[in-house]
Protein backbone atom coordinates (compact mmCIF):
# COMPACT_ATOMS: atom_id res chain seq x y z
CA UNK A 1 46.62 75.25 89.63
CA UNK A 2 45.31 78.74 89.93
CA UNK A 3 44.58 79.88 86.26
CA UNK A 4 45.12 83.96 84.90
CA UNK A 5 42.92 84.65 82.10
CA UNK A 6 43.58 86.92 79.35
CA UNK A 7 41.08 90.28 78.16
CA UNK A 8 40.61 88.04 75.09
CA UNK A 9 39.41 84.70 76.85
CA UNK A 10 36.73 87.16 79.57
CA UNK A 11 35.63 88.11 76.72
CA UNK A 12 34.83 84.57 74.72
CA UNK A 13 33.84 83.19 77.62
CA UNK A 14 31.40 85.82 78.93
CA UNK A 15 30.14 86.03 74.88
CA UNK A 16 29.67 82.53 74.86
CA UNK A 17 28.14 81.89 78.15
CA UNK A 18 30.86 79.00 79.10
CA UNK A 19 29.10 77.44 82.30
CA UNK A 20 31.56 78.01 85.13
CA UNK A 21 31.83 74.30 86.09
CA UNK A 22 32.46 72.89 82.64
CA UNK A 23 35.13 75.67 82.37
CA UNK A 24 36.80 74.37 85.70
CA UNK A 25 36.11 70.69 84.94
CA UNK A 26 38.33 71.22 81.72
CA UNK A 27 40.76 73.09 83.19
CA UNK A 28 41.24 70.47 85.90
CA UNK A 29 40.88 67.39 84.48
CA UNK A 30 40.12 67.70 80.73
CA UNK A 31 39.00 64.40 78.44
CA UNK A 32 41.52 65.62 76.09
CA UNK A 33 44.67 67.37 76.12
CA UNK A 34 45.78 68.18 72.79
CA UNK A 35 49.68 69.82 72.51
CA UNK A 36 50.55 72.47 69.76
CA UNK A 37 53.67 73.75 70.67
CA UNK A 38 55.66 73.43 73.93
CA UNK A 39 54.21 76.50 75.38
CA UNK A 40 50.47 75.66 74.11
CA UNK A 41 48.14 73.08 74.98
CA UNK A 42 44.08 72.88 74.07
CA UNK A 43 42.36 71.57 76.79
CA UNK A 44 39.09 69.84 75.64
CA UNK A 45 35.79 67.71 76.92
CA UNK A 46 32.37 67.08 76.12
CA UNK A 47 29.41 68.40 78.00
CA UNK A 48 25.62 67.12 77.69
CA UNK A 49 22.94 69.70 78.11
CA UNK A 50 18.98 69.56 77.08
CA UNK A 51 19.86 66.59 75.85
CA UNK A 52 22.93 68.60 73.42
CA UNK A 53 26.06 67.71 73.42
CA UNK A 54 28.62 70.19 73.46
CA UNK A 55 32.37 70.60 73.12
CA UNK A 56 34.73 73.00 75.22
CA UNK A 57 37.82 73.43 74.34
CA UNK A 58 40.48 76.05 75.99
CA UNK A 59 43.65 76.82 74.65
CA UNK A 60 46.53 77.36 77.61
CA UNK A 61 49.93 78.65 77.63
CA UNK A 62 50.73 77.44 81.43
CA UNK A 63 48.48 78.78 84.04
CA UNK A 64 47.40 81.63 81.71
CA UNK A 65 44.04 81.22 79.31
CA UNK A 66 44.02 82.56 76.45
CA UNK A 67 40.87 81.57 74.51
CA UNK A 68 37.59 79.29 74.91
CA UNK A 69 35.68 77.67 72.32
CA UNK A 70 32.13 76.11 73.21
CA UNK A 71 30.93 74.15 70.04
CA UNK A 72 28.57 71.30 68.93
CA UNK A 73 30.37 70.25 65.82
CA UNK A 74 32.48 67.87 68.07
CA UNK A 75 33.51 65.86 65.44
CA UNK A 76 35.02 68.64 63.52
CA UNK A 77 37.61 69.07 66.60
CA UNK A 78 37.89 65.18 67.30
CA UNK A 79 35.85 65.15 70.43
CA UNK A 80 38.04 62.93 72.60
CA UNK A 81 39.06 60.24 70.78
């Protein structure tokens, strides 16, 4: 699926320097898919860099992005359990 990305999600991303693979990785075949409405789904997996580990999670509405969150309190979020 092609995604469209809202003003609002350029901007996260771009601010906080999502690596474009992990951002397609999730997109395509996510860990986690978490549901919050029938329009809205987060999208979510966990990354290891420099020995890090990192959480991305995007929220979708369909083929449109609307926000990206890149964090290392993974357990906050429920990682992908």
């Amino acid at each position: 699926m092609e995604y469209r990305y809202t003003d609002h999600a350029k901007a996260r991303i771009n601010e906080r320097r999502v690596p474009a693979d992990w951002l397609a990785s999730v997109l395509e075949s996510p860990q986690r898919i978490l549901r919050q409405s029938i329009h809205r789904e987060i999208r979510q997996s966990v990354f290891e860099k420099d020995g890090k580990r990192w959480l991305l999670r995007v929220v979708c509405e369909g083929d449109r992005v609307i926000t990206a969150i890149l964090t290392s309190k993974i357990d906050r979020y429920g990682g992908t359990q």
